[in-house]
Protein backbone atom coordinates (compact mmCIF):
# COMPACT_ATOMS: atom_id res chain seq x y z
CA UNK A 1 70.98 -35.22 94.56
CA UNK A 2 68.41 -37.39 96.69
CA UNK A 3 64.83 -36.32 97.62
CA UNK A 4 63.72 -38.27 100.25
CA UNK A 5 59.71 -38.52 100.97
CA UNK A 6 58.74 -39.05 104.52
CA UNK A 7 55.26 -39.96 105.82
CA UNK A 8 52.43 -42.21 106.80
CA UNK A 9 51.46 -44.98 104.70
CA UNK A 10 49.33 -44.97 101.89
CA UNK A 11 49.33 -41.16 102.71
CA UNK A 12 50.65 -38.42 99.54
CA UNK A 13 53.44 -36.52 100.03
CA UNK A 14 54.59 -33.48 97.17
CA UNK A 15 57.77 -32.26 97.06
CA UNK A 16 59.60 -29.55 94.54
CA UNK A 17 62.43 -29.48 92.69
CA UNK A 18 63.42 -25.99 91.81
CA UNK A 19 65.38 -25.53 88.27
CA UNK A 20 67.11 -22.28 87.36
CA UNK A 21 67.75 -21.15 83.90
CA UNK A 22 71.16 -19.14 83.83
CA UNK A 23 70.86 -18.71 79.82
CA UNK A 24 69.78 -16.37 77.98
CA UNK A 25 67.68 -18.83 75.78
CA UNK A 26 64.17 -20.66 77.12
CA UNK A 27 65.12 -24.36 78.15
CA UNK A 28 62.39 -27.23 77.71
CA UNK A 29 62.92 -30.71 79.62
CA UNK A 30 60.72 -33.64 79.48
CA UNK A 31 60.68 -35.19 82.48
CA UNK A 32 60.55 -38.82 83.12
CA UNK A 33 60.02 -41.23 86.07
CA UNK A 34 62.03 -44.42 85.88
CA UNK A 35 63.06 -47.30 88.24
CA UNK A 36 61.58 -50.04 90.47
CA UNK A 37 58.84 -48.06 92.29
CA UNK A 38 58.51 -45.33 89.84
CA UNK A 39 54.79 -45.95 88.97
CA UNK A 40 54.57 -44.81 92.75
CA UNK A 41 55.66 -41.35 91.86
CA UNK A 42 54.04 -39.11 89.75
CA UNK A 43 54.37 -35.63 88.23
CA UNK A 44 51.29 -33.80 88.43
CA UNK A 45 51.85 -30.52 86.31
CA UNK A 46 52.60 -32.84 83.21
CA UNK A 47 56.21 -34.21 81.72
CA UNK A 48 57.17 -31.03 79.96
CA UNK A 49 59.10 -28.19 82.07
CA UNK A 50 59.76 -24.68 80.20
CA UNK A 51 61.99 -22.79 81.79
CA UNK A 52 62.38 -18.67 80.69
CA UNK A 53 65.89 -17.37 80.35
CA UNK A 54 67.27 -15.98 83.62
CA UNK A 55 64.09 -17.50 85.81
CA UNK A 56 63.23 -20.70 88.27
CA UNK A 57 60.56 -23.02 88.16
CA UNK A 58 59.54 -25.93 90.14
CA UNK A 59 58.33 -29.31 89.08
CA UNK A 60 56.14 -31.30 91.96
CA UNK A 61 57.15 -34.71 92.34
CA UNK A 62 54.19 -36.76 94.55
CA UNK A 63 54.39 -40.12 96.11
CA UNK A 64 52.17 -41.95 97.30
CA UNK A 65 53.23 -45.00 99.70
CA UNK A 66 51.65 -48.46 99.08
CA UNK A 67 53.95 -50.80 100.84
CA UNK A 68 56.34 -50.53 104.02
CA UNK A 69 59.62 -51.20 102.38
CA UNK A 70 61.15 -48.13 100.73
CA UNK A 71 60.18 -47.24 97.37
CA UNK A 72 63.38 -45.99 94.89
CA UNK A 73 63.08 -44.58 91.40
CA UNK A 74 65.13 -41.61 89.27
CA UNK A 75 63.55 -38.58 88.22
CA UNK A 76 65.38 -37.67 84.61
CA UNK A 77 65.11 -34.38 83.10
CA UNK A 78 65.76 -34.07 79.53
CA UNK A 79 66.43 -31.18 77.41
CA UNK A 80 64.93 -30.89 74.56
CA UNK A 81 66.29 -28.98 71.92
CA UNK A 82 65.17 -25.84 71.70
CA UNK A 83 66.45 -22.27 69.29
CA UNK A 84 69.70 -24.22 69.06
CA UNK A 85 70.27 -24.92 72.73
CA UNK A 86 70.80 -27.72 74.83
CA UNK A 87 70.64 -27.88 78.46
CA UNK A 88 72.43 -30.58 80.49
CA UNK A 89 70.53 -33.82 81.28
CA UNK A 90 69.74 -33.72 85.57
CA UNK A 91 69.42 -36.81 87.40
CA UNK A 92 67.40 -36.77 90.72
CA UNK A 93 67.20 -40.12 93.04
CA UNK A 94 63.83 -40.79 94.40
CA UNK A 95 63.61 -42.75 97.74
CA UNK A 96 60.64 -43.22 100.40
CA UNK A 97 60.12 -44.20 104.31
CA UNK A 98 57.39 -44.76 106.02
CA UNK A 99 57.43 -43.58 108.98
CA UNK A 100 54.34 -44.04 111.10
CA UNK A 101 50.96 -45.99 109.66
CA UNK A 102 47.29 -44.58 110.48
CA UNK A 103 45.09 -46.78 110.90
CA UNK A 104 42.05 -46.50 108.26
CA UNK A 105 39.26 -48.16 110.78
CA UNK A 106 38.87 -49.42 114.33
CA UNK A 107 36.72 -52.58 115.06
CA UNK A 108 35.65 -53.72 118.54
CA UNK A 109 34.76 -57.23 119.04
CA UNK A 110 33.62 -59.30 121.72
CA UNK A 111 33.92 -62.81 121.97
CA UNK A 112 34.63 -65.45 124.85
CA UNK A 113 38.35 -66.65 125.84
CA UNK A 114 37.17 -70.25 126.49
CA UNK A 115 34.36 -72.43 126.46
CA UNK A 116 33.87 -76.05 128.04
């Protein structure tokens, strides 16, 4: 699965990735960011994701753009072994566009075209 982060540049955008638990055991994932631009990412909650049996959490994933050209990295989630049980390893693909830039100040100058 992709998640794709859309947005201005140098601007912060969250999203969430929802994870359901269909055991009947808790399930504990460490999460880790990996890749080219993956120091451009970040997960703010913290690397460790407990899931309760039969519930749904969400971890936030948050980007922040530095640079025009799309930024790429994998978000890996995995389990940790917990009472005996393992849950599968999930692989998410990271990837970034910037779509519009603001500028951050506007300077008026004045100065003559040509001089003799």
């Amino acid at each position: 699965k992709t998640i794709e982060f859309t947005g201005a540049l140098h601007a912060t955008v969250v999203k969430q990735v929802c994870l359901k638990n269909p055991s009947l055991k808790t399930l504990v994932y460490n999460a880790t960011l990996v890749g080219r631009d993956a120091d451009d990412f970040s997960l703010p909650k913290g690397n460790t994701v407990t899931i309760a049996p039969k519930r749904q959490t969400s971890v936030n994933v948050e980007f922040t753009s530095r640079f025009l050209h799309p930024a790429e990295a994998v978000l890996l989630l995995i389990s940790k072994n917990v009472g005996g049980i393992d849950g599968a390893t999930l692989t998410f693909s990271l990837k970034s566009e910037v779509k519009h830039i603001e500028p951050t100040d506007i300077l008026k100058c004045k100065s003559p075209c040509y001089e003799l």
